[in-house]
Protein backbone atom coordinates (compact mmCIF):
# COMPACT_ATOMS: atom_id res chain seq x y z
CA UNK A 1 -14.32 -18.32 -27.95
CA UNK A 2 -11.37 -17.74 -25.50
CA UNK A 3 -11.39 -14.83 -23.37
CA UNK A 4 -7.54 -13.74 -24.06
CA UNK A 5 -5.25 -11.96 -20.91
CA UNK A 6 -2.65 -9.80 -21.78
CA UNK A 7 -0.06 -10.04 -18.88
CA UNK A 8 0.83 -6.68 -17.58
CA UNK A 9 4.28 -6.42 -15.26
CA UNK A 10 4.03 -6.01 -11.87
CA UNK A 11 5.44 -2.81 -9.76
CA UNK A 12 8.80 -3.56 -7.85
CA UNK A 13 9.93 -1.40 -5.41
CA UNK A 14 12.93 -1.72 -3.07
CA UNK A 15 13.89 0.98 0.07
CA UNK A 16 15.68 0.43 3.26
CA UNK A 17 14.62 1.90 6.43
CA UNK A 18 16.54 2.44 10.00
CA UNK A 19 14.60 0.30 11.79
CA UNK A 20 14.06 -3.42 12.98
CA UNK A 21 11.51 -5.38 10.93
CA UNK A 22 9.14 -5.40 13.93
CA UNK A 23 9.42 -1.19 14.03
CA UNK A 24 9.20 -1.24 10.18
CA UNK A 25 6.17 -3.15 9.96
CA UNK A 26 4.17 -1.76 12.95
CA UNK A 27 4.93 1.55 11.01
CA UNK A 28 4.05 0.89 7.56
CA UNK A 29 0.34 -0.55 9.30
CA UNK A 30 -0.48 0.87 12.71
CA UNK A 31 1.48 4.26 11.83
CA UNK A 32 0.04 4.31 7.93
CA UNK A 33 -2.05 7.44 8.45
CA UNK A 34 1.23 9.55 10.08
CA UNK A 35 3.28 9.12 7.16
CA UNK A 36 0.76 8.21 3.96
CA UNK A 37 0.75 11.26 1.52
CA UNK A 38 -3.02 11.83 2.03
CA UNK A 39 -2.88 15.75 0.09
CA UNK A 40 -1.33 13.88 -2.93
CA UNK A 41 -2.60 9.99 -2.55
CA UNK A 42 -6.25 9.77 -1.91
CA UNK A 43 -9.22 9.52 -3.50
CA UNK A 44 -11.09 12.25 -1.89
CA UNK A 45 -11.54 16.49 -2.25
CA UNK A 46 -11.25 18.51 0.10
CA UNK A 47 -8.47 16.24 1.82
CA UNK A 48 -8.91 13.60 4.30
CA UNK A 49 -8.37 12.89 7.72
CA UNK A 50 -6.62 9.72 7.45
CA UNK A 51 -5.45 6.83 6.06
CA UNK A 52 -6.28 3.42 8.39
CA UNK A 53 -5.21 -0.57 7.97
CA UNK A 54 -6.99 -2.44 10.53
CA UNK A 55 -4.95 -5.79 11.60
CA UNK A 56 -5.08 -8.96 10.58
CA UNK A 57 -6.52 -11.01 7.32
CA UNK A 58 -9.26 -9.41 6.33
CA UNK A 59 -8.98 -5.98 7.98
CA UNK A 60 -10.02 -2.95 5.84
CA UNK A 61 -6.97 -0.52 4.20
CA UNK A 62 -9.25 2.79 4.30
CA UNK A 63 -8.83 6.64 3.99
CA UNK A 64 -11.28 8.37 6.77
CA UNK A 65 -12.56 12.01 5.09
CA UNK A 66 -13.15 14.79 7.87
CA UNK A 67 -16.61 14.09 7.59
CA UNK A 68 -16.57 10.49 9.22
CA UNK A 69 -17.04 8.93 5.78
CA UNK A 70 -14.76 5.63 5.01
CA UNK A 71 -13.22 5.37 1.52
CA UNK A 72 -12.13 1.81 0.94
CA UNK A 73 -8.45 1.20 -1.27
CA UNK A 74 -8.31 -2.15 -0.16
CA UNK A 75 -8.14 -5.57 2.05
CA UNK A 76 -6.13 -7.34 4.03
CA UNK A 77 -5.10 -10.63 2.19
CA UNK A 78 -1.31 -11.78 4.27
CA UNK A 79 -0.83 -10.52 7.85
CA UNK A 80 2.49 -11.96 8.73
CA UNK A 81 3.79 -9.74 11.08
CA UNK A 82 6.79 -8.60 11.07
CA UNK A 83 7.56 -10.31 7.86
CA UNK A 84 4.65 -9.84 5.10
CA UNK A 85 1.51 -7.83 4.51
CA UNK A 86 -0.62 -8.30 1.63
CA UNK A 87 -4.06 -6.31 0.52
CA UNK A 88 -6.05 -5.75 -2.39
CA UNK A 89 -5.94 -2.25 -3.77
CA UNK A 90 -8.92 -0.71 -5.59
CA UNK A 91 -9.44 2.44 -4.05
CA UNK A 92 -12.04 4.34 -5.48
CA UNK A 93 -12.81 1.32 -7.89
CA UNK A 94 -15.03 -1.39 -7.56
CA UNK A 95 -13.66 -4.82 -5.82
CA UNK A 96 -13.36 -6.43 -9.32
CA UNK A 97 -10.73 -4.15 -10.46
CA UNK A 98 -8.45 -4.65 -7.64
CA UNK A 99 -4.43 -5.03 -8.40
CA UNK A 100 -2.54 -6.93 -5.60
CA UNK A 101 0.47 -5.21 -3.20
CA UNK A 102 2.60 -7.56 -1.23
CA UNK A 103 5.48 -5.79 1.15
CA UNK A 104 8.07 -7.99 2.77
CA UNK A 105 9.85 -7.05 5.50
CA UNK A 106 13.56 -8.31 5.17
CA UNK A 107 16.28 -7.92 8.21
CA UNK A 108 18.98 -5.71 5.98
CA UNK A 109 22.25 -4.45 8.68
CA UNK A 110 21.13 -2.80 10.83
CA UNK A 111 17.57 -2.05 9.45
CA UNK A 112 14.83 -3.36 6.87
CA UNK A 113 14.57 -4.00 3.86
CA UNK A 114 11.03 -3.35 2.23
CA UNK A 115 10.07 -4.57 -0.81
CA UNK A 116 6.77 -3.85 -2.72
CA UNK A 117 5.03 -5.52 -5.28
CA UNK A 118 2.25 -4.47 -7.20
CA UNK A 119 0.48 -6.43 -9.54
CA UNK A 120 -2.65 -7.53 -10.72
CA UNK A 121 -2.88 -4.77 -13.52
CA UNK A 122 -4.68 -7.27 -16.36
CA UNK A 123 -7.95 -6.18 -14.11
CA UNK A 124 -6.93 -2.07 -14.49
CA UNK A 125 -4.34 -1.49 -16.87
CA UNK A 126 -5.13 1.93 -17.43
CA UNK A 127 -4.26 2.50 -14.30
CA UNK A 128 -0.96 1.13 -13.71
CA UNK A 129 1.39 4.46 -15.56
CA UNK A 130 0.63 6.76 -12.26
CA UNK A 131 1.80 4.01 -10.21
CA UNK A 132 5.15 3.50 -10.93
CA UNK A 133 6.20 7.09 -9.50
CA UNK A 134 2.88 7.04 -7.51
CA UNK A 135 4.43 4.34 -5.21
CA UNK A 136 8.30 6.44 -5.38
CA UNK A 137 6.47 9.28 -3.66
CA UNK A 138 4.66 6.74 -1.19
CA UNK A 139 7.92 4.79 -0.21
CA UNK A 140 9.48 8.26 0.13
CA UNK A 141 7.26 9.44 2.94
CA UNK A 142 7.71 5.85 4.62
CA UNK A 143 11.50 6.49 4.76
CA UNK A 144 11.56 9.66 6.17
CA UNK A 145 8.42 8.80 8.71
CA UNK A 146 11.07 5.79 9.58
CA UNK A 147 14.29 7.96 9.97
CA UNK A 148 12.58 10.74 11.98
C-alpha cells in the first residue's frame, strides 16, 4: 500500500524595506524580538518576553515567556548572511510537524527586497489558513521596525 501526499502550496510573501541587505537581515534575526508581534504571534498566555533566533545553522528560533521558560517555533536550517535564512517552524508542535520558511534578502534601489516562503504544509495542513494573513501582520511589523 502507498502512503499518498497531497501537495499543499507554499506561502509567498514579498515586502521591501529601507534598508541595505546587511541592515535588513541583522534586523529580521538579531532585532526579531523588537519588532515580532509577540501579543498577537506566540504560543504562550499571559504574553511573553521575547522572541530570540540565535545565529548560525542550527541555532534555536524561540519565544522567551517572563518566567525564563523557552518555547521553541523552530531551527536554523540556511544562515547566509546577508542573503538567506532558513528554519523550521513548529512552534508549539512537535518537530515532525514542522513547515519550512526561507527569506531572501534581495538588493532592491535603494533597499531590500524580502521574500518569504513558507512551505512544508503536507506535515500540518490544518494549519496553513491562519498563515496566509498570519505572516501579512508579521511582515507588517518588520517594515515599520525597518522604516523607524
Amino acid at each position: 500500500m502507498h502512503e499518498q501526499t497531497t501537495s499543499v502550496a507554499p506561502i509567498a510573501k514579498s515586502v521591501v524595506v529601507p534598508r541595505a541587505p546587511e541592515d535588513a537581515f541583522r534586523l529580521f534575526t538579531e532585532g526579531i524580538g523588537t519588532w515580532w508581534p509577540l501579543r498577537t504571534h506566540s504560543i504562550t498566555d499571559p504574553e511573553p518576553e521575547t522572541a530570540v533566533l540565535e545565529p548560525g545553522v542550527g541555532g534555536r528560533l524561540f519565544e522567551r515567556t517572563k518566567a525564563g521558560e523557552e518555547l521553541l517555533w523552530g531551527t536554523v536550517t540556511v544562515w547566509e548572511p546577508p542573503d538567506r535564512l532558513g528554519y523550521t517552524w513548529h512552534p508549539g508542535r512537535g518537530e515532525e510537524t514542522a513547515q519550512e520558511v526561507e527569506i531572501r534578502f534581495l538588493p532592491e534601489n535603494d533597499g531590500t527586497r524580502v521574500e518569504l516562503e513558507h512551505s512544508g504544509w503536507e506535515r500540518a495542513p490544518e494549519k496553513r489558513p491562519g498563515y496566509d494573513e498570519g505572516w501579512d501582520i508579521v511582515l507588517g511589523r518588520y517594515v515599520e521596525a525597518a522604516a523607524g
